[in-house]
Protein backbone atom coordinates (compact mmCIF):
# COMPACT_ATOMS: atom_id res chain seq x y z
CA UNK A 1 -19.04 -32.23 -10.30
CA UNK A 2 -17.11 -29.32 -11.18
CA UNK A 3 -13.53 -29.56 -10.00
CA UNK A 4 -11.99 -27.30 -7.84
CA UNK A 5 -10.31 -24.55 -8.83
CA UNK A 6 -6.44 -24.17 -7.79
CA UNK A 7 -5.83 -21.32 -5.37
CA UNK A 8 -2.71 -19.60 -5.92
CA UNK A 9 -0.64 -17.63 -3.99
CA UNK A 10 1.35 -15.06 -5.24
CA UNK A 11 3.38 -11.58 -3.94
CA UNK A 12 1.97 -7.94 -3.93
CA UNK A 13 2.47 -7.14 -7.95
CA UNK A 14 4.76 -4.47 -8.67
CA UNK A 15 3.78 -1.67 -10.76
CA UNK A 16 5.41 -3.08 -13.84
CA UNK A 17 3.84 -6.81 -12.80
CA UNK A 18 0.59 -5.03 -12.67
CA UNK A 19 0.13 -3.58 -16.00
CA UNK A 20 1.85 -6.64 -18.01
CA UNK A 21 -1.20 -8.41 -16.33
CA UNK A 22 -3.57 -5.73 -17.17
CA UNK A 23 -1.77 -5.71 -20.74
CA UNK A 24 -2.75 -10.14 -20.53
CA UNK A 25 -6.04 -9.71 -19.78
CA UNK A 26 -7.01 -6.89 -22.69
CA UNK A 27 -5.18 -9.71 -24.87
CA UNK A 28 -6.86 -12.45 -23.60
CA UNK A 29 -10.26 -10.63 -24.06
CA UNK A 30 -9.69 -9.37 -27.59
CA UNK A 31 -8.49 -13.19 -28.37
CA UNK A 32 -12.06 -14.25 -26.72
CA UNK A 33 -14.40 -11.66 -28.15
CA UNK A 34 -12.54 -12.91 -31.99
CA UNK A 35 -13.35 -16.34 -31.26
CA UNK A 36 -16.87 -15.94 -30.33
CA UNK A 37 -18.09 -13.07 -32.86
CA UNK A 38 -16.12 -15.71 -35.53
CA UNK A 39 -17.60 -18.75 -34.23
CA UNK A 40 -21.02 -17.86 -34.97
CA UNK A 41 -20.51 -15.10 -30.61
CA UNK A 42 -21.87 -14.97 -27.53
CA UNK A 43 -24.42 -15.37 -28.27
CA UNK A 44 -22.15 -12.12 -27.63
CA UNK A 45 -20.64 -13.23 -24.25
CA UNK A 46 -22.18 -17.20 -24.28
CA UNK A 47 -24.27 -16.50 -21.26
CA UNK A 48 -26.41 -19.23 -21.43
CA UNK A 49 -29.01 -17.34 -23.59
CA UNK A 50 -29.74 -19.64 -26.38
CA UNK A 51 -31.39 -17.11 -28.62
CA UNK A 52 -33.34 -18.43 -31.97
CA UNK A 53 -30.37 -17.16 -34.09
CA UNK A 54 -27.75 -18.80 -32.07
CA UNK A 55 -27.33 -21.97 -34.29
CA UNK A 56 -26.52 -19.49 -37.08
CA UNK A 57 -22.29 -20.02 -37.95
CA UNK A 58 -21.99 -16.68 -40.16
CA UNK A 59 -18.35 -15.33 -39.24
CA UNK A 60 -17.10 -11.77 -39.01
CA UNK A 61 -19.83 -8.67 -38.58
CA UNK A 62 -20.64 -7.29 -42.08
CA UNK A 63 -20.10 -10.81 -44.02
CA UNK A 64 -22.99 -12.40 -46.22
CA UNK A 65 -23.90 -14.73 -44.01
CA UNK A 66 -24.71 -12.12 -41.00
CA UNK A 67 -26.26 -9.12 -43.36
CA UNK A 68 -28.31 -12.35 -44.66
CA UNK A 69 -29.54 -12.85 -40.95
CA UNK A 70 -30.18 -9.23 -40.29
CA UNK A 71 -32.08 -8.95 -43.46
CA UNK A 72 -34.06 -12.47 -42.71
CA UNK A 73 -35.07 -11.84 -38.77
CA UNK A 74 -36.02 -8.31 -39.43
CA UNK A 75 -38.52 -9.47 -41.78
CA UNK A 76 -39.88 -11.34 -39.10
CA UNK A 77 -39.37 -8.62 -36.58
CA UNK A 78 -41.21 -6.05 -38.89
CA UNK A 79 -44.20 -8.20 -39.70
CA UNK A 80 -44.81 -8.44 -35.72
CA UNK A 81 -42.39 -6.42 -33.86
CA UNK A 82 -44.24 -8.06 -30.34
CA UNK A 83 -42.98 -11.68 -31.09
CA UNK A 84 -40.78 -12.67 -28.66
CA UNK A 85 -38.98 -15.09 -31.29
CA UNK A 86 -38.50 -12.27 -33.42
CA UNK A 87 -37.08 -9.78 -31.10
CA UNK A 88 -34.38 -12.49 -29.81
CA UNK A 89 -33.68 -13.33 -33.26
CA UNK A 90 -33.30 -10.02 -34.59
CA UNK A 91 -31.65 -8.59 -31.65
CA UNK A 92 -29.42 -11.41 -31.73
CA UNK A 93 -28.57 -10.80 -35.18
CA UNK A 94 -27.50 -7.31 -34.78
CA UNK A 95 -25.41 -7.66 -32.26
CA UNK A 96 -23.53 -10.13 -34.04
CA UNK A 97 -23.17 -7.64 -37.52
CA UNK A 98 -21.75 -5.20 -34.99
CA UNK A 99 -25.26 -2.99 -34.83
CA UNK A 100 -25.52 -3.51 -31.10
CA UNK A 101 -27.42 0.33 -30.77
CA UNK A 102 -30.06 -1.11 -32.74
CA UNK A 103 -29.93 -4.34 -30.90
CA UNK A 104 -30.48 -2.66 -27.68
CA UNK A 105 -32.95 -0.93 -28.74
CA UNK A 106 -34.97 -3.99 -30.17
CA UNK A 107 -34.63 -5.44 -26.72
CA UNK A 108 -35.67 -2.61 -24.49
CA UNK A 109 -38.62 -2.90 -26.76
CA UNK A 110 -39.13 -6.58 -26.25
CA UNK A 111 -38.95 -5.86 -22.06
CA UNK A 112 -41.52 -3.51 -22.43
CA UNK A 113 -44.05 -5.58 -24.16
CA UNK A 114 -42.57 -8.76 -22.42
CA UNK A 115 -42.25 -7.23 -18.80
CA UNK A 116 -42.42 -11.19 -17.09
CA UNK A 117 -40.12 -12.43 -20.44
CA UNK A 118 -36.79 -13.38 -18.27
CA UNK A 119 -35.37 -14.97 -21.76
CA UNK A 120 -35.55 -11.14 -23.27
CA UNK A 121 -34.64 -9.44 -19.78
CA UNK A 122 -31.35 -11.52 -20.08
CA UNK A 123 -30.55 -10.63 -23.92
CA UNK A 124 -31.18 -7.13 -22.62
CA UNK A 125 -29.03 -7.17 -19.85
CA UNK A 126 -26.37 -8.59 -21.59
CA UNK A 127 -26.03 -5.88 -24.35
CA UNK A 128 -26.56 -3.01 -21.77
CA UNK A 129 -23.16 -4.86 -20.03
CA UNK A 130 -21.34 -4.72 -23.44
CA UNK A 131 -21.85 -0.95 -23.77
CA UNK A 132 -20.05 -0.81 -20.47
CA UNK A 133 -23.81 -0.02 -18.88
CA UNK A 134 -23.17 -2.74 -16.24
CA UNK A 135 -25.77 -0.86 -13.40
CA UNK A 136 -28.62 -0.69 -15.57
CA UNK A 137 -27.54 -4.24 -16.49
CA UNK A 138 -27.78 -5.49 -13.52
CA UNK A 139 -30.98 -3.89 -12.59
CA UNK A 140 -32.55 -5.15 -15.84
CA UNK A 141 -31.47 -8.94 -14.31
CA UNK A 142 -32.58 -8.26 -10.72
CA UNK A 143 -35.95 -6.92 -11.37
CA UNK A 144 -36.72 -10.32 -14.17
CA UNK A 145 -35.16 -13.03 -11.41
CA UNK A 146 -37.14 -14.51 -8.94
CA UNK A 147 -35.79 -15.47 -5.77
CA UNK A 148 -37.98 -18.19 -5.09
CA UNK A 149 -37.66 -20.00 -8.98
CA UNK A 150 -34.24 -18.14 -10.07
CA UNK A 151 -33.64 -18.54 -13.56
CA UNK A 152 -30.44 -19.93 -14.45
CA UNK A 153 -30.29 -18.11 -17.95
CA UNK A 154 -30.41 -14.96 -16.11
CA UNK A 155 -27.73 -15.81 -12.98
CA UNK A 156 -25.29 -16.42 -16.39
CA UNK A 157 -26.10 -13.09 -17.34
CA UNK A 158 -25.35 -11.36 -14.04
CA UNK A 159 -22.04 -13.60 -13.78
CA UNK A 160 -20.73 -12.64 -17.29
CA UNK A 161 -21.35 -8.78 -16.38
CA UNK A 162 -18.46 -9.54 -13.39
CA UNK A 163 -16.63 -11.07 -15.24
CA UNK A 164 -16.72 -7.94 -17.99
CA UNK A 165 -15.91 -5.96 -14.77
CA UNK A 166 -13.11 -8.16 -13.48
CA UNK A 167 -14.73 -9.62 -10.55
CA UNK A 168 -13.96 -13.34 -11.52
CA UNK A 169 -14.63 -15.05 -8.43
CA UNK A 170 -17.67 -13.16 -7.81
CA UNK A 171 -19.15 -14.61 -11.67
CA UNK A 172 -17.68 -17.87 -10.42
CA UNK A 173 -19.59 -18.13 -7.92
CA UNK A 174 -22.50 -17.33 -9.62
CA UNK A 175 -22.15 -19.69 -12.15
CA UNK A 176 -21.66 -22.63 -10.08
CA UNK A 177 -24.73 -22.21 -8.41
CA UNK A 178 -26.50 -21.97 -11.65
CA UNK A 179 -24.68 -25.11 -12.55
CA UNK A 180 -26.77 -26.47 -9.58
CA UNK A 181 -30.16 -25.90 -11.39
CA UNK A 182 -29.10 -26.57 -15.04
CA UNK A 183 -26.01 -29.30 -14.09
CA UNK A 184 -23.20 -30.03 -17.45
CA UNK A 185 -25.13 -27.26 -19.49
CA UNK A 186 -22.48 -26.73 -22.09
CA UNK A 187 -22.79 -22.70 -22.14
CA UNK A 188 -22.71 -22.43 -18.61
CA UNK A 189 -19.49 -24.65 -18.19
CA UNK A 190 -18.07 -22.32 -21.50
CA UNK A 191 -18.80 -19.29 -19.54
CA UNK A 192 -17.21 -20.20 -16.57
CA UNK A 193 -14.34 -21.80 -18.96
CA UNK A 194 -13.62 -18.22 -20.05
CA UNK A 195 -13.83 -16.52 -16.76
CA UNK A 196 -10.90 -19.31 -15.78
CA UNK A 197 -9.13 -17.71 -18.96
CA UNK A 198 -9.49 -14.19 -18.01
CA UNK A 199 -8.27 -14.43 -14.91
CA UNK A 200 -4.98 -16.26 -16.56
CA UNK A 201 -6.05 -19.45 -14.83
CA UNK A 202 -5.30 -21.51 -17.93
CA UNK A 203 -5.24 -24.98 -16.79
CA UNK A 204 -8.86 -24.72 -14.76
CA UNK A 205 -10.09 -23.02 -18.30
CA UNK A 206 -9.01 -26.01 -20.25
CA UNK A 207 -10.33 -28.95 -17.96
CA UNK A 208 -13.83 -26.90 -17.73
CA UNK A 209 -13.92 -26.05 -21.67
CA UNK A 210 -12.97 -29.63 -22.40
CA UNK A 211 -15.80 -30.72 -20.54
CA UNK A 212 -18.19 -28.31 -22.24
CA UNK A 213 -16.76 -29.45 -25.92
CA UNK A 214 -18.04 -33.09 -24.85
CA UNK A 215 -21.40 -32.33 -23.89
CA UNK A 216 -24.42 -32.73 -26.25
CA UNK A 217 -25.31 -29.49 -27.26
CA UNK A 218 -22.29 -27.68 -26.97
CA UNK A 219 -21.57 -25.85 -30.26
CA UNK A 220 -18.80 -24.51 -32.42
CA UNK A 221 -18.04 -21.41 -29.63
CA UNK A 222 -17.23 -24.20 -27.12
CA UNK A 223 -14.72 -25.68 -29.43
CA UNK A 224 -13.48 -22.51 -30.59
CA UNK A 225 -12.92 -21.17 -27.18
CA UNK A 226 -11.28 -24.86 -26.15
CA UNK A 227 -8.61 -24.06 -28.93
CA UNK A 228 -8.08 -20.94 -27.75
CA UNK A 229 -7.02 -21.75 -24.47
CA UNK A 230 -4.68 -24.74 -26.09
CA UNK A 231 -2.86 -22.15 -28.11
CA UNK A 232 -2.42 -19.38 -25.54
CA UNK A 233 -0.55 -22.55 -23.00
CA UNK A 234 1.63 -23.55 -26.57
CA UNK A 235 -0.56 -26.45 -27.48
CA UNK A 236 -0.39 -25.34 -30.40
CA UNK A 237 -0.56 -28.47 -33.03
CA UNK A 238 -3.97 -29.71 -30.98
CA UNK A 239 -5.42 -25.95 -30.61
CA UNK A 240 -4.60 -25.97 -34.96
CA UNK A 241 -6.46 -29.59 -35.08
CA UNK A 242 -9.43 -27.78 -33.22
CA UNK A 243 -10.22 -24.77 -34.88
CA UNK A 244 -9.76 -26.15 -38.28
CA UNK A 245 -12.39 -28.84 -37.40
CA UNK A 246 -14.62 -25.80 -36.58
CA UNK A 247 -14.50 -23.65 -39.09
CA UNK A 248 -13.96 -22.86 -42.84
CA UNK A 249 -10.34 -23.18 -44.00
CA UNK A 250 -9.93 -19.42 -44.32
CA UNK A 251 -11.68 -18.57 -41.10
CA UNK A 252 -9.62 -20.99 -39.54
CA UNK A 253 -6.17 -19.83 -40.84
CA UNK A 254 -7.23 -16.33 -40.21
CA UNK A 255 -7.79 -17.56 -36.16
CA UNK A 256 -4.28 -19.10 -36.09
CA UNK A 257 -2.58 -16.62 -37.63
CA UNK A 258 -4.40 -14.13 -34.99
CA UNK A 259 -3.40 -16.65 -32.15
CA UNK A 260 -0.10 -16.63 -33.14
CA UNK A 261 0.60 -13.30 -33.50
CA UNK A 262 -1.37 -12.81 -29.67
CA UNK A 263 1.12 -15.76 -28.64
CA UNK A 264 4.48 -14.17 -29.62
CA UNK A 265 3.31 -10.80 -28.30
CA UNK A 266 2.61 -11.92 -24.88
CA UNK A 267 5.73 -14.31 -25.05
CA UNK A 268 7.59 -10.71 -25.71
């Protein structure tokens, strides 16, 4: 059972309170978007979409290894551009070398020739919501879910879109009840790991992404994400012990020296 989160009280923010805590979260965001484009990402946001590319661990857009999976899934996309494993694949590689346009546009594709495909509705969703198109987004989700057998692949979509808009207990919510129909699913317990973390609820993020990490299945984003949180509270020798277990030495020391430099700015 998930446990509950704290509540906390606090007093009406001042004007200067307010933007240091805007000024956290765009951190804490451009610390989680690093982590997951360099841990393999996201799957873009994690949402629970497990797309065929997302085993892939190729590191920063434009590197070898993600040119190497543009070039290798839009093969496969170009010999049959109505295969659904294709269209994830590809679209899932794109978005990952930074081409999200063309990623989008792969997708709205795959929705029209897979109109019932709620796997491709959620990809879709997802990349309209990180091109700030959070409406269409969430009309793309709606019309794919059904009320009667709801899809918890999709409810992770529509929660990560709140939590791109700031409405954190609203994609809480939301992902707890798709924790109902797909219970200790390690991307689901990531996501809702990070909203924890973007609200600056730091200790709730670290007992829920410890939790993922030990599940069969979760992968090197869960890990990545785990250390993250470690670092940003000053656990900083175990959040070092983490990453470097994840990733290539250089990647690695190019995340620490990234969380560092995050640390002492929000420390300032």
């Amino acid at each position: 059972m998930l446990r509950t989160a704290r509540i906390l009280t606090m007093q009406a923010p001042s004007t200067h309170s307010a933007t240091k805590r805007s000024g956290l979260t765009k951190t804490l965001m451009a610390m989680t978007a690093l982590v997951l484009v360099t841990g393999c990402a996201s799957n873009k946001s994690n949402t629970g979409t497990h797309s065929p590319a997302s085993g892939s661990h190729y590191s920063n857009p434009g590197s070898a290894q993600a040119r190497a999976a543009v070039s290798k899934w839009g093969s496969a996309y170009e010999r049959d551009r109505t295969n659904r494993m294709a269209i994830l694949g590809y679209s899932d590689a794109l978005s990952r070398n930074g081409q999200t346009p063309q990623a989008m546009a792969v997708l709205r594709g795959g929705v029209i020739a897979h109109p019932k495909d709620r796997e491709i509705a959620s990809a879709y969703g997802k990349v309209l919501a990180m091109n700030g198109r959070f409406d269409e987004a969430m009309n793309v989700l709606k019309g794919a879910q059904r009320p009667d057998t709801p899809d918890w692949k999709l409810m992770s979509a529509k929660a990560a879109i709140y939590d791109q808009m700031g409405e954190h207990k609203k994609a809480r919510s939301i992902y707890k009840q798709a924790l109902q129909i797909a219970p200790d699913d390690p991307s689901l317990l990531n996501n809702l790991g990070l909203s924890y973390l973007l609200s600056n609820e730091l200790p709730d993020a670290e007992y829920t992404l410890r939790r993922a990490a030990t599940l069969p299945g979760a992968d090197s984003r869960v890990r990545q994400n785990l250390a993250l949180v470690l670092g940003i509270q000053g656990k900083y020798d175990e959040a070092i012990q983490v990453a470097r277990a994840e990733l290539d030495p250089r990647q690695a020391e190019a995340n620490i020296a990234y969380l560092r430099s995050m640390m002492q700015q929000r420390q300032g």
